[in-house]
ModelCIF file with pLDDT and N, C-alpha, C, O atoms, coordinates in Angstrom:
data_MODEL
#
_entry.id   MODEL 
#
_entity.id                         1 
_entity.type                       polymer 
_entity.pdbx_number_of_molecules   1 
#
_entity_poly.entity_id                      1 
_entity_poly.type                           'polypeptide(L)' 
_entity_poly.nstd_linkage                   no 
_entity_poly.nstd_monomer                   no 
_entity_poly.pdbx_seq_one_letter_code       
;(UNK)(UNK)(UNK)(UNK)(UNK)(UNK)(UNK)(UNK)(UNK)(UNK)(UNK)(UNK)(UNK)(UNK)(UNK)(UNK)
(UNK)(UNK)(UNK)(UNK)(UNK)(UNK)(UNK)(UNK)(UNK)(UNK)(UNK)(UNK)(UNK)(UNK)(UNK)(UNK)
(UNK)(UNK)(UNK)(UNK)(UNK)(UNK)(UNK)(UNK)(UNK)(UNK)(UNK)(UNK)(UNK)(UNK)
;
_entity_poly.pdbx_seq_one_letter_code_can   XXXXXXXXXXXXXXXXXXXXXXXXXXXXXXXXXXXXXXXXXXXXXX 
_entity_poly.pdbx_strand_id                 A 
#
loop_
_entity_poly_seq.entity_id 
_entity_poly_seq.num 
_entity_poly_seq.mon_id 
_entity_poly_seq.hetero 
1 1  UNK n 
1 2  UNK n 
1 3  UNK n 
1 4  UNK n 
1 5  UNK n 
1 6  UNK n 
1 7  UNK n 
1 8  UNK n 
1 9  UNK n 
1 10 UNK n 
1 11 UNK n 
1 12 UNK n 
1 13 UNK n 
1 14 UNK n 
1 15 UNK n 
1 16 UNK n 
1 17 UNK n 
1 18 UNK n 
1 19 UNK n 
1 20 UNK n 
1 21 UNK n 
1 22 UNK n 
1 23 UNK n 
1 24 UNK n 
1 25 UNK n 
1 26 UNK n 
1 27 UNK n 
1 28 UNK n 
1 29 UNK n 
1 30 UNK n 
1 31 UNK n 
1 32 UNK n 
1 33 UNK n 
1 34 UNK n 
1 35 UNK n 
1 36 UNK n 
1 37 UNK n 
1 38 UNK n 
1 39 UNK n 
1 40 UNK n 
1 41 UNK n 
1 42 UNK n 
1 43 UNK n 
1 44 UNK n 
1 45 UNK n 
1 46 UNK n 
#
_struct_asym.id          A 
_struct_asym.entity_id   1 
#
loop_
_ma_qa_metric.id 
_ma_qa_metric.mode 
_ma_qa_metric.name 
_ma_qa_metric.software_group_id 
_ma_qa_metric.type 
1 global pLDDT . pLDDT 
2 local  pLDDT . pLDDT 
#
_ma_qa_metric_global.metric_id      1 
_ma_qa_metric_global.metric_value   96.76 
_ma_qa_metric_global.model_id       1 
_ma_qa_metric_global.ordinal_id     1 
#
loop_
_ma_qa_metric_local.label_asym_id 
_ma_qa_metric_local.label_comp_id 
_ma_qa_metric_local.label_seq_id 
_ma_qa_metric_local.metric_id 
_ma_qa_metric_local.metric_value 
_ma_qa_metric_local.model_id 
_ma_qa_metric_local.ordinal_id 
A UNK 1  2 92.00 1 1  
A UNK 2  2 91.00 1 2  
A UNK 3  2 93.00 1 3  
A UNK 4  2 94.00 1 4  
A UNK 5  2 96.00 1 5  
A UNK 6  2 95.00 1 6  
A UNK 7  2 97.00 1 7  
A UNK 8  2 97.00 1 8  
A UNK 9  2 98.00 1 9  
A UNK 10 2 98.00 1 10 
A UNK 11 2 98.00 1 11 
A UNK 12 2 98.00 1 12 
A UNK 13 2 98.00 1 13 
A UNK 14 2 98.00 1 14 
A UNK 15 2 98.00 1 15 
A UNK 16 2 98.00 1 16 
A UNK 17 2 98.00 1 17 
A UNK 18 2 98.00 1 18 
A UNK 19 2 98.00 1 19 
A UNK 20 2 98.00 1 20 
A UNK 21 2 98.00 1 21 
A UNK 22 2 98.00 1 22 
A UNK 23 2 98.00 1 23 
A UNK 24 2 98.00 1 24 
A UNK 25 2 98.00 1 25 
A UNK 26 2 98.00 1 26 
A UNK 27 2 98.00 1 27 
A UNK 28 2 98.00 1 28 
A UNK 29 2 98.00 1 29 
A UNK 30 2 98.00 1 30 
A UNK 31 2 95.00 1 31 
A UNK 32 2 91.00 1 32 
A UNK 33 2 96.00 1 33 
A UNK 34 2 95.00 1 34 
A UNK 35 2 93.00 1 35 
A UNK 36 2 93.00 1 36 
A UNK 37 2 96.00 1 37 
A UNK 38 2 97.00 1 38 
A UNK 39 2 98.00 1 39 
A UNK 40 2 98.00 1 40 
A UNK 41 2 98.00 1 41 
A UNK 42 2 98.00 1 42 
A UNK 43 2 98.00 1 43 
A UNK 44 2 98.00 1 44 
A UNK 45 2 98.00 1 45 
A UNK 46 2 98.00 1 46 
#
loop_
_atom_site.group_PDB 
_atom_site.id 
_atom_site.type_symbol 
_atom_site.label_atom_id 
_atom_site.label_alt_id 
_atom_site.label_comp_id 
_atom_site.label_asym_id 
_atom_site.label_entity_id 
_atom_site.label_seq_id 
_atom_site.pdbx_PDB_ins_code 
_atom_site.Cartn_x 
_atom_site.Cartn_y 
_atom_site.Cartn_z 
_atom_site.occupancy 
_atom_site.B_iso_or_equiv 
_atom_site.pdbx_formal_charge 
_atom_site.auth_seq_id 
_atom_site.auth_comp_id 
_atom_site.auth_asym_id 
_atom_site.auth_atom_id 
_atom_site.pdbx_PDB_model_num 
ATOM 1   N N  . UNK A 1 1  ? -89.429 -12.513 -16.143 1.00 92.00 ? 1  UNK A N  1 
ATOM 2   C CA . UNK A 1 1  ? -90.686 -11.771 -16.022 1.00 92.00 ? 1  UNK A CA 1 
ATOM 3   C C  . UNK A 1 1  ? -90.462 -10.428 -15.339 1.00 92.00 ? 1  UNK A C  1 
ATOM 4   O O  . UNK A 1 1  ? -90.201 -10.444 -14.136 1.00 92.00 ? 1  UNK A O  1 
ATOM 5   N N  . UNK A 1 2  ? -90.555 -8.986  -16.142 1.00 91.00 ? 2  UNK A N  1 
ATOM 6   C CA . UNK A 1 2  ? -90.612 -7.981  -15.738 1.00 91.00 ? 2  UNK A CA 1 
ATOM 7   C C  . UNK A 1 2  ? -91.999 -7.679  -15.319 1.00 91.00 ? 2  UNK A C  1 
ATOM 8   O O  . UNK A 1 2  ? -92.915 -7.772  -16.137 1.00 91.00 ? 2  UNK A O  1 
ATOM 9   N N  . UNK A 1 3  ? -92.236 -7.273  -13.922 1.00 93.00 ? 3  UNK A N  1 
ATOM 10  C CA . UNK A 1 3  ? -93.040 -6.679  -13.260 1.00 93.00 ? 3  UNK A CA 1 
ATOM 11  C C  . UNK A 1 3  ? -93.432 -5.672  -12.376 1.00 93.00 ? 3  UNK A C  1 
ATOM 12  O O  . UNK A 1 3  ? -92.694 -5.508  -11.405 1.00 93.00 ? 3  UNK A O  1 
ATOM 13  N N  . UNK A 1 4  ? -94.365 -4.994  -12.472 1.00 94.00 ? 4  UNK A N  1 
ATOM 14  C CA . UNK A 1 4  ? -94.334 -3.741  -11.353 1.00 94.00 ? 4  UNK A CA 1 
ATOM 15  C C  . UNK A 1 4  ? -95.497 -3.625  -10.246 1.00 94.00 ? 4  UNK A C  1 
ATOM 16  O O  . UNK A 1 4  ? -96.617 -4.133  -10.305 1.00 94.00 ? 4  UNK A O  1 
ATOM 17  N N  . UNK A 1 5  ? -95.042 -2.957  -9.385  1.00 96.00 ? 5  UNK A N  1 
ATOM 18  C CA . UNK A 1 5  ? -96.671 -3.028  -8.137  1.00 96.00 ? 5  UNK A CA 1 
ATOM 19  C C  . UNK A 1 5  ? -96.397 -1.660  -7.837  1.00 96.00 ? 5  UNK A C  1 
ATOM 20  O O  . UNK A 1 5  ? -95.279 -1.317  -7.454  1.00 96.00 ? 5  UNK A O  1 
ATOM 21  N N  . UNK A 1 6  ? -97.398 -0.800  -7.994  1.00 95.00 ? 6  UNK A N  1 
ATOM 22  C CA . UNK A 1 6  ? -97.246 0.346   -7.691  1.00 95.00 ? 6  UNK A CA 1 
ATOM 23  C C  . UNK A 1 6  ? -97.256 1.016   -6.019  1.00 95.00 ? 6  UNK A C  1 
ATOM 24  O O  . UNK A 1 6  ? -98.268 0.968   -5.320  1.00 95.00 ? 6  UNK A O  1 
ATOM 25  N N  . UNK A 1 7  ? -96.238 1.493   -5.659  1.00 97.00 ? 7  UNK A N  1 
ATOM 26  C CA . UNK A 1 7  ? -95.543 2.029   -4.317  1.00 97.00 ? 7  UNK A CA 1 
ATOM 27  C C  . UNK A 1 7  ? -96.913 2.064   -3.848  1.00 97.00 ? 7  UNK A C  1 
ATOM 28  O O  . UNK A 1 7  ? -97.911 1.878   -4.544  1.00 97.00 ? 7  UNK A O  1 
ATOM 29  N N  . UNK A 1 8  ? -96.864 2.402   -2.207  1.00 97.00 ? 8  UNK A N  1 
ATOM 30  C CA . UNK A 1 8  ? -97.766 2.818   -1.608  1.00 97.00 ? 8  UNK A CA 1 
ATOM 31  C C  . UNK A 1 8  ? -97.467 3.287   -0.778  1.00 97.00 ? 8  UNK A C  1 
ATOM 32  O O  . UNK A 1 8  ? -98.095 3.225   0.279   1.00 97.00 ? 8  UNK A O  1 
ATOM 33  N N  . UNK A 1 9  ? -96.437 3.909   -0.932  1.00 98.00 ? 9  UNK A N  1 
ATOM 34  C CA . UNK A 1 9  ? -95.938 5.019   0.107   1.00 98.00 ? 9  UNK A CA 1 
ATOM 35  C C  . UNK A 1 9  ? -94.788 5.986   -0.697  1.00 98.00 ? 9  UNK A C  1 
ATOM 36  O O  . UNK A 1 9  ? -93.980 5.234   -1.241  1.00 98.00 ? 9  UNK A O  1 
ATOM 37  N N  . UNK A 1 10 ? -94.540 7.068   -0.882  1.00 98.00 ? 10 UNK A N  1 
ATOM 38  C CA . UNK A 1 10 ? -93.869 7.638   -1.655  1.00 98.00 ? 10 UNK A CA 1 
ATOM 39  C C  . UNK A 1 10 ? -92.917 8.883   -1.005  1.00 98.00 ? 10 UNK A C  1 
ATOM 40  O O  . UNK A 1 10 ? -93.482 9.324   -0.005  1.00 98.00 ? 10 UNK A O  1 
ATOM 41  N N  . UNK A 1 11 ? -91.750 9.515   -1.258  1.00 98.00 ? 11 UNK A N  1 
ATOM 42  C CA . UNK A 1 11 ? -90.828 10.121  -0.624  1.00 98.00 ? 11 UNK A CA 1 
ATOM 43  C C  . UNK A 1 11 ? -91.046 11.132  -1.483  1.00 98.00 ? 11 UNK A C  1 
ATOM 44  O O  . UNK A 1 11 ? -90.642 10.966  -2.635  1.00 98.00 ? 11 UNK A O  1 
ATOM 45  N N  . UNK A 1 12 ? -91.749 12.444  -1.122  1.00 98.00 ? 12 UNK A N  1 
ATOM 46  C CA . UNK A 1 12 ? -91.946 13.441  -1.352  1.00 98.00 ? 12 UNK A CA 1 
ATOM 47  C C  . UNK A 1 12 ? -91.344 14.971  -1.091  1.00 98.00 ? 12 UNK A C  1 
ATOM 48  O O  . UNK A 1 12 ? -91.560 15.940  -1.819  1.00 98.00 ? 12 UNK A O  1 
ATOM 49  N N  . UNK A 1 13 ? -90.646 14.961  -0.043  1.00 98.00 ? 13 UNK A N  1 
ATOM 50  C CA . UNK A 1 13 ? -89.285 15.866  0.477   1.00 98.00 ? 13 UNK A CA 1 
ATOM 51  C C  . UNK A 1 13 ? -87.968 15.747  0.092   1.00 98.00 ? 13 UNK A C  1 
ATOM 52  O O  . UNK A 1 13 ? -87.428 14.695  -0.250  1.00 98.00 ? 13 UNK A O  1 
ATOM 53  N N  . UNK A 1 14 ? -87.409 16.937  0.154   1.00 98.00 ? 14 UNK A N  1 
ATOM 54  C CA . UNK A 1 14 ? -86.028 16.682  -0.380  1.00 98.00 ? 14 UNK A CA 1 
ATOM 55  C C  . UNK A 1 14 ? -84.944 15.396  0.617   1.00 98.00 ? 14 UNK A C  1 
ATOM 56  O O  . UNK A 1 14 ? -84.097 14.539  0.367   1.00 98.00 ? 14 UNK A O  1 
ATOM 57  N N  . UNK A 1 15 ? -85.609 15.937  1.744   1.00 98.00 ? 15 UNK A N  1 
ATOM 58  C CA . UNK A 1 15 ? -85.143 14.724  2.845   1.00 98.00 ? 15 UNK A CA 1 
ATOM 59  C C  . UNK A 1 15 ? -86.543 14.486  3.460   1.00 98.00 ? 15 UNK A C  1 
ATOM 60  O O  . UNK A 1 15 ? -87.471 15.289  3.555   1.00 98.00 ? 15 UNK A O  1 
ATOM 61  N N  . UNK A 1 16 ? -86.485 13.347  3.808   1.00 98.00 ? 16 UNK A N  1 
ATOM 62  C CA . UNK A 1 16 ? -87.217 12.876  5.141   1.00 98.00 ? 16 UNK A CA 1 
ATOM 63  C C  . UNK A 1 16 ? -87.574 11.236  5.423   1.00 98.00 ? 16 UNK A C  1 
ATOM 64  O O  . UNK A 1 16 ? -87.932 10.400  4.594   1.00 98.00 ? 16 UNK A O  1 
ATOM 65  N N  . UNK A 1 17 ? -87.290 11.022  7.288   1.00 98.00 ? 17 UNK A N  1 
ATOM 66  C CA . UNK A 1 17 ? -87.572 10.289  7.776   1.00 98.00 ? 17 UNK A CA 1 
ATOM 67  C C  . UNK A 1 17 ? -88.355 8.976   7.634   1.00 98.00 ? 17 UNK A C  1 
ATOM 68  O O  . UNK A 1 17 ? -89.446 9.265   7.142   1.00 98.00 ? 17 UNK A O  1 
ATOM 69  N N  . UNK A 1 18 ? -88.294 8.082   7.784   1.00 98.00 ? 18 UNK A N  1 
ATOM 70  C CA . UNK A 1 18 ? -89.390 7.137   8.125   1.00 98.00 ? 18 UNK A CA 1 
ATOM 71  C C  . UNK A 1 18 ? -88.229 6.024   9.014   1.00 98.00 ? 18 UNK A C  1 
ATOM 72  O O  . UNK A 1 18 ? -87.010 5.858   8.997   1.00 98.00 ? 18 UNK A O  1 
ATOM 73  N N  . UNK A 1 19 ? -89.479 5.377   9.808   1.00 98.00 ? 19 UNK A N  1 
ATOM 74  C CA . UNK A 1 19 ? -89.450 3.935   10.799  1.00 98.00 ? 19 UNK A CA 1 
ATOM 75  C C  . UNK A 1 19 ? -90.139 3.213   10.113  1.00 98.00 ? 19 UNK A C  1 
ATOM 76  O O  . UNK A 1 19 ? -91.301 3.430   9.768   1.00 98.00 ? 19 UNK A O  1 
ATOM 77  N N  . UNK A 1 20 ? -89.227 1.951   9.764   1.00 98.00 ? 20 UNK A N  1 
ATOM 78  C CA . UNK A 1 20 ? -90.241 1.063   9.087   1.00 98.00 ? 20 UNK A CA 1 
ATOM 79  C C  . UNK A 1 20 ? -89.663 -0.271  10.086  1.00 98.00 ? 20 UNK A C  1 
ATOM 80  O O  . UNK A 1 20 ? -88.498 -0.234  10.483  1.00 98.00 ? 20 UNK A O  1 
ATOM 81  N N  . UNK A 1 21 ? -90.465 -1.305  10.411  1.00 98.00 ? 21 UNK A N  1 
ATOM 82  C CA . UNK A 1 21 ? -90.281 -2.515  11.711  1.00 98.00 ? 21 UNK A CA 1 
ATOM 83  C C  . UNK A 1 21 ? -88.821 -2.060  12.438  1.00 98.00 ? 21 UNK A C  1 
ATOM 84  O O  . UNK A 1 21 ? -87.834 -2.779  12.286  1.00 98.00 ? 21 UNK A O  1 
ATOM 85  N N  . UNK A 1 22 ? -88.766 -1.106  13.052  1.00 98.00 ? 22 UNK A N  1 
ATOM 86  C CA . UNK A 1 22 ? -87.557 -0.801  13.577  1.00 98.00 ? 22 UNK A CA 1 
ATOM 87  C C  . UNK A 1 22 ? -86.340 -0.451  13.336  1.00 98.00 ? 22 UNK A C  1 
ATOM 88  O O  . UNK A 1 22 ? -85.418 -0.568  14.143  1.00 98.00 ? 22 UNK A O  1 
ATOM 89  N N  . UNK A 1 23 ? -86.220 0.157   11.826  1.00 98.00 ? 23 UNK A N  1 
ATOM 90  C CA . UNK A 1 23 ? -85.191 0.477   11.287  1.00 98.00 ? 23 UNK A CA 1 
ATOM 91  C C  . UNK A 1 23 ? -85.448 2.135   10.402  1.00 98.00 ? 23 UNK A C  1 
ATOM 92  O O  . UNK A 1 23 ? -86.288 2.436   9.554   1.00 98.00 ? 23 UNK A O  1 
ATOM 93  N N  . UNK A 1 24 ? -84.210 3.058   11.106  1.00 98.00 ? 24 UNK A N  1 
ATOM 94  C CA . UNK A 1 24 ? -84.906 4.130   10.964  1.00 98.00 ? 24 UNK A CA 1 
ATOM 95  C C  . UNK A 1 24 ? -84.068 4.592   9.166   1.00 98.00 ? 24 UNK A C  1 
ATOM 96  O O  . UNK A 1 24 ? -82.969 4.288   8.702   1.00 98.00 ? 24 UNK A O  1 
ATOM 97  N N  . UNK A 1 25 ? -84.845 5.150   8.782   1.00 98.00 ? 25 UNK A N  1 
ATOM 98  C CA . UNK A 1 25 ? -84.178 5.159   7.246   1.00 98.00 ? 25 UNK A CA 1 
ATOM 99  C C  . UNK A 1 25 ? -84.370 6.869   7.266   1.00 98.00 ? 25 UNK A C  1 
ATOM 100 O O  . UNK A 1 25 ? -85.235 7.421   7.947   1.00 98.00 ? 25 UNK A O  1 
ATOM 101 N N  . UNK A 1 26 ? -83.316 7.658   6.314   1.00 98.00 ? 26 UNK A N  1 
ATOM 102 C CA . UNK A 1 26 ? -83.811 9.568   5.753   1.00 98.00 ? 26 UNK A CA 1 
ATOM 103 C C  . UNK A 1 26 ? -83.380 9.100   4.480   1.00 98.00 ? 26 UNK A C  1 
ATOM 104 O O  . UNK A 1 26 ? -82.260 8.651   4.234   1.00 98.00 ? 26 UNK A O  1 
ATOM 105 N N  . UNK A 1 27 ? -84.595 9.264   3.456   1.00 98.00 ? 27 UNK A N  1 
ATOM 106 C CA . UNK A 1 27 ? -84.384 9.328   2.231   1.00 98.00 ? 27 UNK A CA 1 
ATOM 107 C C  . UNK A 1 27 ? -84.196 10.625  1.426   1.00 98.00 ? 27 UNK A C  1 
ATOM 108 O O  . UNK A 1 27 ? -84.998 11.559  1.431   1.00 98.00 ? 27 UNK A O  1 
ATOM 109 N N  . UNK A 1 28 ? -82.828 10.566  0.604   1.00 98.00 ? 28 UNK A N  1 
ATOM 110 C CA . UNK A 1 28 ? -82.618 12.098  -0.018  1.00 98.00 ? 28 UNK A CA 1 
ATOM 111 C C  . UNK A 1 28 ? -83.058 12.016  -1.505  1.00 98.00 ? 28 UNK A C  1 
ATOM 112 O O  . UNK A 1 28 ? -82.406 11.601  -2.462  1.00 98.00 ? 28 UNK A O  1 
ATOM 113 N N  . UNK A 1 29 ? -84.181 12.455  -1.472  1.00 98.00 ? 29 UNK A N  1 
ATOM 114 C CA . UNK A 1 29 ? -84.369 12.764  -3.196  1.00 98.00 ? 29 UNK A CA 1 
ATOM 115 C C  . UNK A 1 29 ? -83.705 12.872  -4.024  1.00 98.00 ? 29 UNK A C  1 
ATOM 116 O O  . UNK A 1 29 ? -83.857 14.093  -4.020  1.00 98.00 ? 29 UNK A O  1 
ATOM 117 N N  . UNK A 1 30 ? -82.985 12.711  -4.880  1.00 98.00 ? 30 UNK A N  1 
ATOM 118 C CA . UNK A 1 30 ? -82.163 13.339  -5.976  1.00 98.00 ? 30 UNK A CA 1 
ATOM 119 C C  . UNK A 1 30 ? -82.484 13.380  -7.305  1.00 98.00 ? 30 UNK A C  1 
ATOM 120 O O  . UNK A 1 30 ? -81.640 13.045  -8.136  1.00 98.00 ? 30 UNK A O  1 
ATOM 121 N N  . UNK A 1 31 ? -83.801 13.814  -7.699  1.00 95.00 ? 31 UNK A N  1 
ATOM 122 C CA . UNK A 1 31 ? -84.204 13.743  -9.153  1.00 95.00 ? 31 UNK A CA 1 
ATOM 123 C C  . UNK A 1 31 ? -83.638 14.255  -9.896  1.00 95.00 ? 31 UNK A C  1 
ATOM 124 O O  . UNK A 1 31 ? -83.034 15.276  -9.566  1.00 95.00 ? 31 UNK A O  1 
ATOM 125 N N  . UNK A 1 32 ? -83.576 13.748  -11.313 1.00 91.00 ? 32 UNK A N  1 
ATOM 126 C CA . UNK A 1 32 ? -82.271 14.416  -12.394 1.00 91.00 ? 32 UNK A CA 1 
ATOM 127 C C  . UNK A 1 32 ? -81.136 13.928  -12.365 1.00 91.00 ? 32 UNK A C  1 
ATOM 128 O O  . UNK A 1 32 ? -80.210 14.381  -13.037 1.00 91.00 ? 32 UNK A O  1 
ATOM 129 N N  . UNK A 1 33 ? -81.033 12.911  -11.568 1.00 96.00 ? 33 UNK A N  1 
ATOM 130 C CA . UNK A 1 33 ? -79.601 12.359  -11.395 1.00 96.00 ? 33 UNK A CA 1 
ATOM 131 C C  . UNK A 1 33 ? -79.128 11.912  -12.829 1.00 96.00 ? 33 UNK A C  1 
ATOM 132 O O  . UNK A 1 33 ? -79.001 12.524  -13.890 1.00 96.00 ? 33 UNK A O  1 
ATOM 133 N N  . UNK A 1 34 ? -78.828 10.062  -12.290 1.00 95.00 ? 34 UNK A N  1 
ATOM 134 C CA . UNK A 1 34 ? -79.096 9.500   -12.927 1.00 95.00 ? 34 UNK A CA 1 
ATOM 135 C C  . UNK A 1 34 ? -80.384 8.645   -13.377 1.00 95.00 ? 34 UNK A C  1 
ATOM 136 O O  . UNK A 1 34 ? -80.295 7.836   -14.301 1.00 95.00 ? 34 UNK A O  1 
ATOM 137 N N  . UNK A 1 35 ? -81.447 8.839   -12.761 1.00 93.00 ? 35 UNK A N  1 
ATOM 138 C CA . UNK A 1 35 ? -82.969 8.589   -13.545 1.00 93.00 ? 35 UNK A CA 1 
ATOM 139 C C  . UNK A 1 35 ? -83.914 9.920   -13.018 1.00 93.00 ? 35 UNK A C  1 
ATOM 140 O O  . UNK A 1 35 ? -83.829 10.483  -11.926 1.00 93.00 ? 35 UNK A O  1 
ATOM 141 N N  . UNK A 1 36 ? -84.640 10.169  -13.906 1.00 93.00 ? 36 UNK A N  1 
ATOM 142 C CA . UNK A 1 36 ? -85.731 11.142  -13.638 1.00 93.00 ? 36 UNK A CA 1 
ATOM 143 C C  . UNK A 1 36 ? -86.436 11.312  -12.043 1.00 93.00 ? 36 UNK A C  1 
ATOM 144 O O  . UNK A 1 36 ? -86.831 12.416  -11.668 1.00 93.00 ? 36 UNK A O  1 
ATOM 145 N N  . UNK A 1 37 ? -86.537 10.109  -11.186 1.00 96.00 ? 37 UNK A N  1 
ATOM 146 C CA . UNK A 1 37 ? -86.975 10.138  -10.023 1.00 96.00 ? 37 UNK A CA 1 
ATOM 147 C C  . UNK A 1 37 ? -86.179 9.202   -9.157  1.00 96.00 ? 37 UNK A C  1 
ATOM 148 O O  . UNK A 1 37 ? -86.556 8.032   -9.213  1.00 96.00 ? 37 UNK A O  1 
ATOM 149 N N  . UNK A 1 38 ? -85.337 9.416   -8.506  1.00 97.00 ? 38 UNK A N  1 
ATOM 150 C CA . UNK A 1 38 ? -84.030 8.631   -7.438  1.00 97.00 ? 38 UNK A CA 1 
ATOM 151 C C  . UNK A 1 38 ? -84.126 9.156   -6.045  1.00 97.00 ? 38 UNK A C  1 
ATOM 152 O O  . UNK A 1 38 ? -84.682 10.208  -5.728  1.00 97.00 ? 38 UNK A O  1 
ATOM 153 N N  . UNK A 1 39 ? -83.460 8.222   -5.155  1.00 98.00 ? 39 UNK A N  1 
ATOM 154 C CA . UNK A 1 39 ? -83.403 8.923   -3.917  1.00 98.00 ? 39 UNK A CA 1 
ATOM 155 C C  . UNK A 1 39 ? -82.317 7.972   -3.633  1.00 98.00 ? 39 UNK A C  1 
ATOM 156 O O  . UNK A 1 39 ? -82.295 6.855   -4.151  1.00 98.00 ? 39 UNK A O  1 
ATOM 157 N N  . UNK A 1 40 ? -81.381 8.411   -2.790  1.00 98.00 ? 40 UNK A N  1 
ATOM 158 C CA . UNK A 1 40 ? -80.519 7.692   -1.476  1.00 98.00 ? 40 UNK A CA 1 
ATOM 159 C C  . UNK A 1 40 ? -81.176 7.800   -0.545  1.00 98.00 ? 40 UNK A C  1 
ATOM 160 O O  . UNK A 1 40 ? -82.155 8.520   -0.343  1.00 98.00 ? 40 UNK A O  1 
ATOM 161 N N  . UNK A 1 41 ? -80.379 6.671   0.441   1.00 98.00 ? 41 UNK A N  1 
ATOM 162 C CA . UNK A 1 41 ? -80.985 6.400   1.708   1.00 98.00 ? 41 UNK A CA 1 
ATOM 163 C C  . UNK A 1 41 ? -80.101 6.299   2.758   1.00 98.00 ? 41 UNK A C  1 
ATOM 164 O O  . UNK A 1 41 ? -79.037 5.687   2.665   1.00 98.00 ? 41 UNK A O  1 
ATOM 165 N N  . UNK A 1 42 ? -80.500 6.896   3.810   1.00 98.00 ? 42 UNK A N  1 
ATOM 166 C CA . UNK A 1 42 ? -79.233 6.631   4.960   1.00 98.00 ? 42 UNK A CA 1 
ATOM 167 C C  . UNK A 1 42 ? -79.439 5.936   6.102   1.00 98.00 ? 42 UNK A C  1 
ATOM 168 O O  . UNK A 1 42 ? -80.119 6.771   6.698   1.00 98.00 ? 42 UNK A O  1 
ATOM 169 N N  . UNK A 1 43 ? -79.324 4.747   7.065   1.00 98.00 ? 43 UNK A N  1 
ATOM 170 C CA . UNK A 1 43 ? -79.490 4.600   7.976   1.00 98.00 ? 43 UNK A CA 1 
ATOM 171 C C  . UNK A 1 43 ? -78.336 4.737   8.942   1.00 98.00 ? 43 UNK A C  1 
ATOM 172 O O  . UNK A 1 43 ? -77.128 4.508   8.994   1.00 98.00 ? 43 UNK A O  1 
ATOM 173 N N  . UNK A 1 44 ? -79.420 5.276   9.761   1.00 98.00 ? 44 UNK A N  1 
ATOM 174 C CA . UNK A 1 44 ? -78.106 6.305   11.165  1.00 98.00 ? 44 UNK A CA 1 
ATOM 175 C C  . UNK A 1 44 ? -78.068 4.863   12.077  1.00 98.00 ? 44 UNK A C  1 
ATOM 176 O O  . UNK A 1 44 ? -76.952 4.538   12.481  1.00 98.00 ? 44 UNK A O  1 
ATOM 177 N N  . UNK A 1 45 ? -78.723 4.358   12.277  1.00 98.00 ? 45 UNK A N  1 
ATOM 178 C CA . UNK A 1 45 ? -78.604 3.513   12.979  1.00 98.00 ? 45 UNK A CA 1 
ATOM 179 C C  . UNK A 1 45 ? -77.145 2.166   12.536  1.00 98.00 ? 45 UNK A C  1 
ATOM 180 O O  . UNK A 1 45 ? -76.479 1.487   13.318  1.00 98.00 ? 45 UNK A O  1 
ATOM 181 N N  . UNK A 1 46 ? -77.112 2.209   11.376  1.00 98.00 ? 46 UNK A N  1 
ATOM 182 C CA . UNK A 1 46 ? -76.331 1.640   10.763  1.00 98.00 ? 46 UNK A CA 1 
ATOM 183 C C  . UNK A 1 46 ? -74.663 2.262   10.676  1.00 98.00 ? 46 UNK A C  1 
ATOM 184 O O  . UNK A 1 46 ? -73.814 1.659   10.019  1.00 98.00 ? 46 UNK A O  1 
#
């Protein structure tokens, strides 16, 4: 069963931040990659 729930929070900067339950994430956009809308993710904490 393929299914989808649409985001409710979305990464709109080329970089940026979020804290989500204590884990700090910078997501890098990279649209055009390899799919039309992508991002990496980095945790520093990690």
């Amino acid at each position: 069963n393929l299914g989808l729930i649409e985001p409710n929070v979305y990464i709109n900067q080329p970089f940026e931040k979020m804290m989500v339950d204590g884990v700090e994430m910078e997501f890098q956009n990279t649209p055009g990659t390899e799919a039309p809308a992508e991002m990496n993710t980095y945790f520093p904490q990690f």
